[in-house]
Protein backbone atom coordinates (compact mmCIF):
# COMPACT_ATOMS: atom_id res chain seq x y z
CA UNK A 1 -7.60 38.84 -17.40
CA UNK A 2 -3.88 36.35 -17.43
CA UNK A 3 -2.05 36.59 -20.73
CA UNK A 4 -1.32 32.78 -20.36
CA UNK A 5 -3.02 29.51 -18.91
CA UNK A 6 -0.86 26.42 -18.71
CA UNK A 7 -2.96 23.44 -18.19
CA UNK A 8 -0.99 20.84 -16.05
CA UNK A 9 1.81 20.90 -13.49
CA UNK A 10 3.44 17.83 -14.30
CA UNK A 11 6.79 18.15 -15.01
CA UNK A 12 6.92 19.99 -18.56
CA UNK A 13 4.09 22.38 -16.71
CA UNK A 14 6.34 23.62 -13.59
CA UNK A 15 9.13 24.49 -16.72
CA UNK A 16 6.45 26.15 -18.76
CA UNK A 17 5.67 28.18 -15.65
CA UNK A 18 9.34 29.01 -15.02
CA UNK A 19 10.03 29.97 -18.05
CA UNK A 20 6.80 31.76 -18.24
CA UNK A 21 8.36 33.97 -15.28
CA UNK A 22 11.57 34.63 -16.72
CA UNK A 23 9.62 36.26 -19.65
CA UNK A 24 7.43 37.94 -17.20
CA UNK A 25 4.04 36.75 -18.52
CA UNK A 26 1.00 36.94 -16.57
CA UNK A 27 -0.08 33.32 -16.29
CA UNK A 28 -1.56 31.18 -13.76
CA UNK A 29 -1.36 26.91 -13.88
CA UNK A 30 -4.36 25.07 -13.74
CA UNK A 31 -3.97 20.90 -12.02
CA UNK A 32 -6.61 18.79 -11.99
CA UNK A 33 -4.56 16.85 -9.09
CA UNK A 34 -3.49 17.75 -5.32
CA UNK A 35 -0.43 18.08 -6.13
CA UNK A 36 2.47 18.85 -8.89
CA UNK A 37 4.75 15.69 -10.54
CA UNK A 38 1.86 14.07 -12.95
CA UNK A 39 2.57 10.37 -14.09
CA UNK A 40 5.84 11.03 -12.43
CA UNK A 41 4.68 10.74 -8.94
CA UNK A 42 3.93 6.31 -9.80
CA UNK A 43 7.60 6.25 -10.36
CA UNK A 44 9.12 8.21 -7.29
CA UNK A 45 12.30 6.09 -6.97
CA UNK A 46 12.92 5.60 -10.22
CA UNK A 47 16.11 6.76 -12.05
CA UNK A 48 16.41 8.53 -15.19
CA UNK A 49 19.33 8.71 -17.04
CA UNK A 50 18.28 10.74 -20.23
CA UNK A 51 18.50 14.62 -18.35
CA UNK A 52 21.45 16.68 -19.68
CA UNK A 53 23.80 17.16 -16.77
CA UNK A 54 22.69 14.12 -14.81
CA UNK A 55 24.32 10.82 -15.34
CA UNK A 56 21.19 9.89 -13.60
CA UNK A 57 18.90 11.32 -11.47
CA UNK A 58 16.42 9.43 -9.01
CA UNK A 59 13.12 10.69 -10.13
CA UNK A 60 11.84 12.51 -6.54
CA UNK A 61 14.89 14.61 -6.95
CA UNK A 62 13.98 15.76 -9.86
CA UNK A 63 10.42 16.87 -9.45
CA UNK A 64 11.52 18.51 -6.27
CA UNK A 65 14.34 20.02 -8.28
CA UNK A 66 11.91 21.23 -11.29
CA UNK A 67 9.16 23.06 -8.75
CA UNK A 68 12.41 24.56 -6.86
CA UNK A 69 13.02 26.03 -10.15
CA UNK A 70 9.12 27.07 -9.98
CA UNK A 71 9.63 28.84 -6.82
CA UNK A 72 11.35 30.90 -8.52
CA UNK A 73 8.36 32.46 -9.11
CA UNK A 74 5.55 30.93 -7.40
CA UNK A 75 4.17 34.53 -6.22
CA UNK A 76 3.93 35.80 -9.63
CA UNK A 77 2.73 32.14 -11.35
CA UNK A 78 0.41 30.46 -8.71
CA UNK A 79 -0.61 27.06 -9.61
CA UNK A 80 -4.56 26.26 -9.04
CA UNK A 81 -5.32 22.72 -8.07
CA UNK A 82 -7.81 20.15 -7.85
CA UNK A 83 -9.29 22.26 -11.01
CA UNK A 84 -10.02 20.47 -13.63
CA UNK A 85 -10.78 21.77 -17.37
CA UNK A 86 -14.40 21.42 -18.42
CA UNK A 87 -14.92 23.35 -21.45
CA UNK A 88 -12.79 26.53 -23.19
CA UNK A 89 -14.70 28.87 -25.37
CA UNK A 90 -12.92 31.07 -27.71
CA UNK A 91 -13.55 35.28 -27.69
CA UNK A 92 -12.69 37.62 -30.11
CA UNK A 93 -8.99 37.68 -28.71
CA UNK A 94 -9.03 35.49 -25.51
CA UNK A 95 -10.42 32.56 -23.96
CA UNK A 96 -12.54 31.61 -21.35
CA UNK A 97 -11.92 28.66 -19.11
CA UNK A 98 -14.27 27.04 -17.50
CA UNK A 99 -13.45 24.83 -14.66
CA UNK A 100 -15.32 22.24 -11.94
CA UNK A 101 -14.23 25.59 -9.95
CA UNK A 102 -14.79 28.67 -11.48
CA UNK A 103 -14.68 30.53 -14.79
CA UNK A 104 -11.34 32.14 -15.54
CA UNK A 105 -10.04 33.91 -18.72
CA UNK A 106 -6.64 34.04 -20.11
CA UNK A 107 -5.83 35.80 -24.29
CA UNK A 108 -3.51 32.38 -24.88
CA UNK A 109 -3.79 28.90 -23.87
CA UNK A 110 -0.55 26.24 -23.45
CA UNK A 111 -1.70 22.60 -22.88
CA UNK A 112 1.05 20.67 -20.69
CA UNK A 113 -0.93 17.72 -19.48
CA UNK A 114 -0.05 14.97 -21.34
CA UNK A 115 -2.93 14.11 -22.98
CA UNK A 116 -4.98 12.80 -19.79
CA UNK A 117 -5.34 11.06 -16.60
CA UNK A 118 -3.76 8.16 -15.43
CA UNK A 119 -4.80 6.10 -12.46
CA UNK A 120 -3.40 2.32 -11.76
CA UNK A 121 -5.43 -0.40 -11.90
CA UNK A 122 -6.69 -2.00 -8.66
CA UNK A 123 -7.48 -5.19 -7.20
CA UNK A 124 -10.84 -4.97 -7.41
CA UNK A 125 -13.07 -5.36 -4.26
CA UNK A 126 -10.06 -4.65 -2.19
CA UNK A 127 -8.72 -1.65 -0.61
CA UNK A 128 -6.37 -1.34 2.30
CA UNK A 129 -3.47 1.17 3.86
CA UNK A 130 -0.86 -0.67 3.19
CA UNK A 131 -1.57 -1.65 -0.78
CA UNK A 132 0.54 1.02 -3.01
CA UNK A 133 0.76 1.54 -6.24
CA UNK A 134 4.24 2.40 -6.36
CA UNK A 135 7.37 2.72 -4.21
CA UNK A 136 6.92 6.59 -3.19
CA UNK A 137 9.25 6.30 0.12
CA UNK A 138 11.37 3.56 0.11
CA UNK A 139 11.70 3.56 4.12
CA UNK A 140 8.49 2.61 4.49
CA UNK A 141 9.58 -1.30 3.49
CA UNK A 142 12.31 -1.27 5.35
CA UNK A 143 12.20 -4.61 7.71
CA UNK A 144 9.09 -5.44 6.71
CA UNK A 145 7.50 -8.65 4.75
CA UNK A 146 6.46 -7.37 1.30
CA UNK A 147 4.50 -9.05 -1.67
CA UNK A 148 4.32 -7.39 -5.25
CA UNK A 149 1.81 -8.09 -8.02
CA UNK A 150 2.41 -7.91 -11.91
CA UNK A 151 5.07 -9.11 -14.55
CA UNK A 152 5.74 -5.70 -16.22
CA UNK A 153 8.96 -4.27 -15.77
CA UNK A 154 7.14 -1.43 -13.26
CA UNK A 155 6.37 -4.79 -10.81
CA UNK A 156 9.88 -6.20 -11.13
CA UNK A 157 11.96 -2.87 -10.71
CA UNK A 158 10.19 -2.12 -7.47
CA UNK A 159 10.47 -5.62 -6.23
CA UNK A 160 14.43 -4.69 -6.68
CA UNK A 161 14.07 -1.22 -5.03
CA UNK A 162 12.54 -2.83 -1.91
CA UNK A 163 14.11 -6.18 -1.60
CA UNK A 164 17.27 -4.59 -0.75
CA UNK A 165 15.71 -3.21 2.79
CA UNK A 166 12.54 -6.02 3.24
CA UNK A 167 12.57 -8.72 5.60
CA UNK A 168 11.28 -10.53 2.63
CA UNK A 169 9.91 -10.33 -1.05
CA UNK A 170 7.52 -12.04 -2.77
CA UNK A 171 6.86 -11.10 -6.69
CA UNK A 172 3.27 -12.82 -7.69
CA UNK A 173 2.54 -13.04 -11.26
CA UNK A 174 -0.49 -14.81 -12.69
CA UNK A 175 1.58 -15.93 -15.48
CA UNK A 176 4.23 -18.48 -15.81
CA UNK A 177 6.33 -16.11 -18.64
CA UNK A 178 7.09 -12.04 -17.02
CA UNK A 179 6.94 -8.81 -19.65
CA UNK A 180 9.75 -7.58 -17.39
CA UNK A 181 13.31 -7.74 -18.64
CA UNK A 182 14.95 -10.87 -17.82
CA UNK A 183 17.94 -8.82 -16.77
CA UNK A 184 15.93 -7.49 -13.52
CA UNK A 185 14.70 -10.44 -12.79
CA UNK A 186 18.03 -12.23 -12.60
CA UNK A 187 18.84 -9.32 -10.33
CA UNK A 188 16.08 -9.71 -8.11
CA UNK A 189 16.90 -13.68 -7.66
CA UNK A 190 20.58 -12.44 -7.00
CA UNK A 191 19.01 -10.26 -3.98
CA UNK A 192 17.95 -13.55 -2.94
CA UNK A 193 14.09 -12.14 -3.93
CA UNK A 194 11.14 -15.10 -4.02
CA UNK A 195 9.65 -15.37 -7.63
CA UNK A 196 6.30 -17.42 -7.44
CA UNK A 197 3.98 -18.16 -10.75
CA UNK A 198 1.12 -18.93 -11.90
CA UNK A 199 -0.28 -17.41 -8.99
CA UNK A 200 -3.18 -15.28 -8.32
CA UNK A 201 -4.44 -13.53 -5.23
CA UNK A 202 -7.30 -15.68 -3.93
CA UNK A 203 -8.60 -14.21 -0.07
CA UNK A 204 -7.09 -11.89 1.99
CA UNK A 205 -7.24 -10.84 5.97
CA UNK A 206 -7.59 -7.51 7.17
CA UNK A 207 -7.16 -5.96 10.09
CA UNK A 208 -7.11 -2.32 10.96
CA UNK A 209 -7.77 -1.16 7.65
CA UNK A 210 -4.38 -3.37 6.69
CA UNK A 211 -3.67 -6.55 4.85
CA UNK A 212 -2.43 -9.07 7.36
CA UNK A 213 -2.52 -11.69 5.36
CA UNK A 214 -2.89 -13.02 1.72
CA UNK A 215 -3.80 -16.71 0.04
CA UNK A 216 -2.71 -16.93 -3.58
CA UNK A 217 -3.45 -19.62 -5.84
CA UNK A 218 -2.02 -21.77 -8.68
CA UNK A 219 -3.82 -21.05 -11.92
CA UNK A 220 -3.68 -25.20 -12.82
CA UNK A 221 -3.15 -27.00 -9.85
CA UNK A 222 -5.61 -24.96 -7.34
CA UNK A 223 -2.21 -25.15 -4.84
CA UNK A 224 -2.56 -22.37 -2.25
CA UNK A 225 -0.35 -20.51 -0.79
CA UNK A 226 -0.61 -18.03 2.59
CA UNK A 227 1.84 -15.41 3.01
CA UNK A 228 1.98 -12.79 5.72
CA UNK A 229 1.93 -9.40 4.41
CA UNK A 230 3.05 -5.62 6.04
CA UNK A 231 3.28 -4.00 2.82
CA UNK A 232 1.67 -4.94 -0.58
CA UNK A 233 2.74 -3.36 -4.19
CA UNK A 234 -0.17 -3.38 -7.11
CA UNK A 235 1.65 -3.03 -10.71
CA UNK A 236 -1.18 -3.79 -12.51
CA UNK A 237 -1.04 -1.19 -14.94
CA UNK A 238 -2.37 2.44 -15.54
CA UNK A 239 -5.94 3.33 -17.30
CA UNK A 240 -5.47 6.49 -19.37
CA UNK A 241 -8.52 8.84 -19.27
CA UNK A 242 -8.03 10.27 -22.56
CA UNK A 243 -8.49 13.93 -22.81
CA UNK A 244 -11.54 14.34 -25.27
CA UNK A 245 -9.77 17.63 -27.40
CA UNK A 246 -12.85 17.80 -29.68
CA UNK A 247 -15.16 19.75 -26.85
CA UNK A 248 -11.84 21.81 -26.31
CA UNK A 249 -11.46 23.43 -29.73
CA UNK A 250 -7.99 22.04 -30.74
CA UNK A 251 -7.70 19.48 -34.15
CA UNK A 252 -6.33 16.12 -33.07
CA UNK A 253 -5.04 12.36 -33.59
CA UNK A 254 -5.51 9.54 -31.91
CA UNK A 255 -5.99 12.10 -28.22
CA UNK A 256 -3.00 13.92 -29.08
CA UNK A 257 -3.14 17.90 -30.52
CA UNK A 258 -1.59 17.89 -33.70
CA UNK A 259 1.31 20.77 -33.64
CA UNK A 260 2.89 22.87 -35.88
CA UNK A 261 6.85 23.80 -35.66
CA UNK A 262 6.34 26.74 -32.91
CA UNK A 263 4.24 24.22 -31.12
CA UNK A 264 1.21 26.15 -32.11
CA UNK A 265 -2.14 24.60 -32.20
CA UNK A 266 -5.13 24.20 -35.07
CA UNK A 267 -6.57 27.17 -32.78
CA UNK A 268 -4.84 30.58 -33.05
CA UNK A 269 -3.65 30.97 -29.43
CA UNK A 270 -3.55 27.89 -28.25
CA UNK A 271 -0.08 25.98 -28.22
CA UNK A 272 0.61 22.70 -26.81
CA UNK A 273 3.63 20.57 -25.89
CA UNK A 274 4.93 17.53 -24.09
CA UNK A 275 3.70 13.98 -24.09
CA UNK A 276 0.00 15.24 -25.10
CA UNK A 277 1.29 16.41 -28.47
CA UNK A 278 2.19 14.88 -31.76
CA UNK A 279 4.01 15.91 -34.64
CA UNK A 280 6.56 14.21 -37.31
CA UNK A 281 9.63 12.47 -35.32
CA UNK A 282 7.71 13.49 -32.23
CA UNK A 283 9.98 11.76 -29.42
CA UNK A 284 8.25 11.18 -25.94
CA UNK A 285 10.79 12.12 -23.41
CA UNK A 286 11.17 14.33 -21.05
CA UNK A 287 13.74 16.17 -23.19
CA UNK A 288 11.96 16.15 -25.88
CA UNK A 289 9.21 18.29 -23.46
CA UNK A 290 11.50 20.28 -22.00
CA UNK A 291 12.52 21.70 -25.23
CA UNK A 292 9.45 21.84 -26.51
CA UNK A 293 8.36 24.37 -23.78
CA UNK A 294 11.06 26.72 -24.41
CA UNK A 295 10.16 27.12 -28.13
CA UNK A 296 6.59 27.54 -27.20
CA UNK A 297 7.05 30.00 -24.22
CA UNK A 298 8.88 31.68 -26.53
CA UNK A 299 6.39 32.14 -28.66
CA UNK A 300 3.76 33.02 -27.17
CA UNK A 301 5.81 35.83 -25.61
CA UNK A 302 6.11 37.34 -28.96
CA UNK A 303 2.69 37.51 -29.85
CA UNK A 304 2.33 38.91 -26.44
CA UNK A 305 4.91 41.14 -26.28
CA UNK A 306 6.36 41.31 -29.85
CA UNK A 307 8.23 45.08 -28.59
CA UNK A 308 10.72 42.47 -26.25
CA UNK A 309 12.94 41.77 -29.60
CA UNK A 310 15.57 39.92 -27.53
CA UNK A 311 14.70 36.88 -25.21
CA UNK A 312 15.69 36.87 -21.44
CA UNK A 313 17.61 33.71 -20.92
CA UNK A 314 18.09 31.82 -17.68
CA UNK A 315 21.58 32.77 -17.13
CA UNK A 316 20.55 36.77 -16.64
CA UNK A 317 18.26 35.44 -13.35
CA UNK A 318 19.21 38.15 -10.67
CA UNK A 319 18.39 37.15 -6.98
């Protein structure tokens, strides 16, 4: 049996798991995706500018720098995915886990996940190599005729990213008025960027599993529109799958586990932090997280371990 389960590898989940290491608890990290990063990996080129010690940081550099940090101890902390959470049931003084994989048992219980699944929204009926979701490798557009879909600020700041190396961009929004700040989309006219509303996508040509081409169509007027396409961007949005707590023990609000000060849980041995998580002033950043892990990691290492009176901090790391 693992002293610890962290549920989630996004990026509060790889710190839990460091910091689970430095404190030498048996855990093991349980992703229901292929791969570490979470909602993170929609906003790849992205930069952040609320990380202590960054004035900003693109947002691929800092996932890769957070499971880095993982590595650290990656033999002792393995990370399980494509395992998703189907039930917990609560022992005398552990828990069992019970997974789309297998059953697996650990005496405490640290939610990381942030309180579900997203997945973006698609066109519907159409699916094709070259539609993304998001701008995960910005080489990719390089010299290449691209058209982006939506009006949030998501659609407009990776119509900027990728304007600057495309042939050409087109942003398509099915409304005359954009969400987005007007701010970015001054900047994207200034790169000389092609703004076209009240359009919406109205038939499409594809060949080899690509979209060629697209027609789009005014939403009074009936005007169309063909455009040749080599890459498309979707911003349509995300759908949450909310995590449904109630079957998993914990007391909630509104999908998020209500937490005390030490980031404990309604359920003795279960702690929770992150974006999942809510609590008075509760602030959803990644900083926010970040801290929040540290106080929990902490502890649960005392009720583990409650002989280790004096924590192990980062800076005492021997390699």
């Amino acid at each position: 049996m693992k002293e610890l389960c962290i549920i989630g590898a996004g990026p509060i989940g790889l710190y839990a798991a460091f910091n689970a290491g430095l404190r030498k608890i048996d855990a093991f990290v349980l992703e229901s995706a292929q791969l570490t990063g979470g909602q993170l990996n929609l906003y790849l080129e992205k930069t952040i500018y609320d990380v202590p010690g960054h004035k900003a940081i693109k947002t691929k550099k800092l996932l890769n720098d957070l499971y880095d940090q993982y590595k650290t101890y990656e033999n002792d902390i393995p990370i399980y995915y494509n395992e998703n959470v189907l039930s917990i049931e609560e022992k005398d003084d552990y828990f069992v886990i019970t997974t789309n994989r297998k059953i697996r048992e650990a005496k405490k219980i640290l939610f990381t996940h942030g309180g579900g699944m997203f997945t973006p929204r698609k066109i519907e009926g159409l699916e094709a190599k070259n539609i993304h979701y998001g701008v995960y490798d910005l080489d990719r557009f390089k010299n290449k005729k691209v058209v982006v879909f939506g009006g949030g600020d998501s659609a407009v700041d990776w119509a900027n990213l990728v304007v600057d190396v495309a042939t050409s961009t087109h942003l398509i929004h099915r409304r005359s008025e954009f969400r987005a700040h007007k701010s970015s989309l001054d900047l994207f006219l200034s790169k000389k960027g092609i703004i076209t509303t009240p359009y919406t996508l109205n038939a499409y040509k594809l060949e080899d599993e690509n979209v060629k081409s697209i027609t789009i169509k005014h939403k009074e007027t009936n005007h169309l529109i063909e455009l040749e396409v080599d890459e498309m961007i979707v911003c349509y949005g995300l759908i949450q799958t909310k995590t449904d707590y109630n079957q998993w023990l914990v007391r909630n609000e509104e999908g998020l586990i209500i937490v005390n000060t030490d980031m404990s849980s309604s359920v003795n041995g279960i702690y929770a932090c992150g974006n999942g998580v809510t609590y008075l002033g509760k602030q959803k950043m990644l900083t926010s997280g970040f801290g929040e892990v540290v106080t929990a990691i902490g502890a649960i290492n005392f009720e583990l371990h409650p002989e280790q009176k004096v924590p192990k901090y980062s800076s005492l790391i021997k390699k």
